[in-house]
N, C-alpha and C. Protein backbone atom coordinates (compact mmCIF):
# COMPACT_ATOMS: atom_id res chain seq x y z
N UNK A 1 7.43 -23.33 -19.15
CA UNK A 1 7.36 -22.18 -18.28
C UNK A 1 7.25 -20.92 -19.15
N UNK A 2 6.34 -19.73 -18.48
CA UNK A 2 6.01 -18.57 -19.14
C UNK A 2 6.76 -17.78 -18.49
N UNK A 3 7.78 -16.84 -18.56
CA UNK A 3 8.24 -15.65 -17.95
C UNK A 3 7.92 -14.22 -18.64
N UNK A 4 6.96 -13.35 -18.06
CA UNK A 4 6.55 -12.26 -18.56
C UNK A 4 7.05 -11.16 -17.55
N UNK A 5 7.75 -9.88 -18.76
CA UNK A 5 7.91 -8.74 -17.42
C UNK A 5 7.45 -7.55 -18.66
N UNK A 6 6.65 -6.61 -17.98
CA UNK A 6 6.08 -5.58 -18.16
C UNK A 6 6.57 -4.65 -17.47
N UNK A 7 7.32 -3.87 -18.03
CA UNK A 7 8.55 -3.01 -17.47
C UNK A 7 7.63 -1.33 -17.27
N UNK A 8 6.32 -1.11 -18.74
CA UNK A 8 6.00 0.00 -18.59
C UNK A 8 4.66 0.15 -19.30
N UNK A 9 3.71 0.34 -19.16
CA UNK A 9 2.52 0.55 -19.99
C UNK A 9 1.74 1.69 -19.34
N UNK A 10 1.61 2.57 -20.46
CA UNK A 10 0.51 3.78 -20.43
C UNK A 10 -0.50 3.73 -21.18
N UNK A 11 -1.31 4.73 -21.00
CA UNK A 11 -2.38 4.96 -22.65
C UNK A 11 -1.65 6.00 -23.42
N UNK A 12 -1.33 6.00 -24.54
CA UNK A 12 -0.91 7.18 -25.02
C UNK A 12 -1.45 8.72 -24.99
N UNK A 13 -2.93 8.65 -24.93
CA UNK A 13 -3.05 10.12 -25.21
C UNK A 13 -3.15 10.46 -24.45
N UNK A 14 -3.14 9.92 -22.87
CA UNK A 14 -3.15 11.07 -21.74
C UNK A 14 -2.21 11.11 -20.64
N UNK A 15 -1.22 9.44 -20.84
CA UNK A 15 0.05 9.34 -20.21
C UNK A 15 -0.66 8.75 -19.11
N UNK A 16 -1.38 7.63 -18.70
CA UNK A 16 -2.07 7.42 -17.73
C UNK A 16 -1.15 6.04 -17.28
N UNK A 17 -0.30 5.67 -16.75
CA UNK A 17 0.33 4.60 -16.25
C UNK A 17 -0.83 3.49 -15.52
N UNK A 18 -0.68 2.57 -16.48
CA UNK A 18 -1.47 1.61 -16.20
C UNK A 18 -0.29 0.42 -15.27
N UNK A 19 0.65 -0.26 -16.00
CA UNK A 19 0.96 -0.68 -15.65
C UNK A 19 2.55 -0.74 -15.42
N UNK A 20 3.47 -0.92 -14.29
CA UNK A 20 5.28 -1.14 -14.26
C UNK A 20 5.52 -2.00 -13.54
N UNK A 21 6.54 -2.38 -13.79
CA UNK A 21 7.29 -3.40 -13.61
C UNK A 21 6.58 -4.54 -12.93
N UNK A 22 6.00 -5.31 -13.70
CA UNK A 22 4.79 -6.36 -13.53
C UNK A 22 5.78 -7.62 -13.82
N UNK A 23 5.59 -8.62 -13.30
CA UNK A 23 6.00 -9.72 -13.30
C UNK A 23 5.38 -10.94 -13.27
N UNK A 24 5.18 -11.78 -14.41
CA UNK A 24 4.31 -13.17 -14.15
C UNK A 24 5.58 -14.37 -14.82
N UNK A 25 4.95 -15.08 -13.73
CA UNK A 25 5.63 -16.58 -14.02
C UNK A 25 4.86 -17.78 -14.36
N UNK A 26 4.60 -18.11 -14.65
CA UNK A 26 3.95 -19.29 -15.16
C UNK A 26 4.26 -20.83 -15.53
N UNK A 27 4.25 -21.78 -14.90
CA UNK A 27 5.02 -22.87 -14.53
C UNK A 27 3.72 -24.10 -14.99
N UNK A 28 4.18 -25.23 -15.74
CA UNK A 28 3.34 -25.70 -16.63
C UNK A 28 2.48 -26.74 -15.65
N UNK A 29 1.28 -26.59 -15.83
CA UNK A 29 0.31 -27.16 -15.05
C UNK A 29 -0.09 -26.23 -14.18
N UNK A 30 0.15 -25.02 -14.08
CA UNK A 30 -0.13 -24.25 -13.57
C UNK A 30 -1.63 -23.57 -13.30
N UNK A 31 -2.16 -23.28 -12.53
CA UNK A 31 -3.70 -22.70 -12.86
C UNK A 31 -3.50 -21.38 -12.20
N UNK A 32 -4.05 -20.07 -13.11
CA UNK A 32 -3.95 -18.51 -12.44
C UNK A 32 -4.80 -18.30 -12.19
N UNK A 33 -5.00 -17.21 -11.50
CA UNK A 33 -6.36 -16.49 -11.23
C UNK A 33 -5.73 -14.92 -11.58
N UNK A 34 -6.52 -14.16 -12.13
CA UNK A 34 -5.81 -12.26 -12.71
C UNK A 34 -6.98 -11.99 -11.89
N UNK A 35 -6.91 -11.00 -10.55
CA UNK A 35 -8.00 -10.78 -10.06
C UNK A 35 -8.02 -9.36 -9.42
N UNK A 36 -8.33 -8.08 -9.36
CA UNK A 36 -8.48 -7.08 -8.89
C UNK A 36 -9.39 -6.42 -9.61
N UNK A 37 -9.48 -4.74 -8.77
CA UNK A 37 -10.25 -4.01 -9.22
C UNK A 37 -10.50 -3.41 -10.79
N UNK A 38 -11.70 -3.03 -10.52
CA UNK A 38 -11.90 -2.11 -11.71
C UNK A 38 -11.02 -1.20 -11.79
N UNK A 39 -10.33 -1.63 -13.58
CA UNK A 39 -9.24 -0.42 -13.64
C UNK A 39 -7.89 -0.65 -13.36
N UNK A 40 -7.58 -1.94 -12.79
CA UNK A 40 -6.50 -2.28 -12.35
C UNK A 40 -5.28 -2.86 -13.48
N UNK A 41 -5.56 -2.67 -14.63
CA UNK A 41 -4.52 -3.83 -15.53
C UNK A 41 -4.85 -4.78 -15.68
N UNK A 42 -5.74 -5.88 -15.51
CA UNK A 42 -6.57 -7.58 -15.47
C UNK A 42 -6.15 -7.31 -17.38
N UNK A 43 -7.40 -6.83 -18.41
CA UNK A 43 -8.07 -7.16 -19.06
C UNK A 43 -6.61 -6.54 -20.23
N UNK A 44 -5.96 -5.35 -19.72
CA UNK A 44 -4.41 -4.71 -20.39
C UNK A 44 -3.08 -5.90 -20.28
N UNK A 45 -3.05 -6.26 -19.43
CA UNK A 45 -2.30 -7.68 -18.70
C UNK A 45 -2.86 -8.93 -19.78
N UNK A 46 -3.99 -9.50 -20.16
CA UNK A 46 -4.42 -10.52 -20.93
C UNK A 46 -4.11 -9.88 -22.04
N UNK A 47 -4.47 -8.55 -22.89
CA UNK A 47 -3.99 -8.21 -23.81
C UNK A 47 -2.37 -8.24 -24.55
N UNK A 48 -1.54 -8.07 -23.60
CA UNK A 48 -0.63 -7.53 -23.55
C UNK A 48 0.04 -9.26 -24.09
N UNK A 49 -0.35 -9.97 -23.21
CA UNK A 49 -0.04 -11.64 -23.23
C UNK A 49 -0.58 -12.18 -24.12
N UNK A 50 -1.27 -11.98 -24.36
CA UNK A 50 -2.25 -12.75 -25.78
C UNK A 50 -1.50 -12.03 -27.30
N UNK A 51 -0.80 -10.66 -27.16
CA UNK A 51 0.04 -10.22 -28.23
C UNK A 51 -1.08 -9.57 -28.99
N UNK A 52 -2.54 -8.77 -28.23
CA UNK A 52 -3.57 -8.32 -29.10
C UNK A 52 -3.59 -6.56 -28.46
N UNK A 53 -2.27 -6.55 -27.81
CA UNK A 53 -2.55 -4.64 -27.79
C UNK A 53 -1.06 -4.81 -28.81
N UNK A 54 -1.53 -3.92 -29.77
CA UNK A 54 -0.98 -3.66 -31.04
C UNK A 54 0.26 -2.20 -31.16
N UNK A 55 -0.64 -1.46 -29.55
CA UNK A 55 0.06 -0.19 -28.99
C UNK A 55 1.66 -0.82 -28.07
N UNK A 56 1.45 -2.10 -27.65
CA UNK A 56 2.68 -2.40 -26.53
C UNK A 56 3.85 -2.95 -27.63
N UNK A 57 4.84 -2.25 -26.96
CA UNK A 57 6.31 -2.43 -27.49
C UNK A 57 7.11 -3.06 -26.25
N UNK A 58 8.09 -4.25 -26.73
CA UNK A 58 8.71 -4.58 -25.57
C UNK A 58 9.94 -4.03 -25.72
């Protein structure tokens, strides 16, 4: 099992709140779907999980 919480994410230089208090669970055999709009956190959310935004502090 994966337990992820994303308590706060901005961009730094303009303070743009991307993402709070986000919550994923992940339970083995599991299949996800990350699906919304343009702009929504999807591609910041895979980053963030994959450990490749270098800017996020937990």
């Amino acid at each position: 099992m994966i337990n992820i919480l994303i308590s706060k994410k901005e961009y730094e230089n303009n303070n743009i709140l991307i993402l709070e208090n986000t919550s994923i669970k992940i339970n083995k055999g599991d299949k996800i779907l990350l699906e919304g709009e343009n702009g929504s956190g999807k591609t910041t959310t895979l980053n963030i999980i994959g450990l490749l935004d270098s800017t996020f502090r937990t």
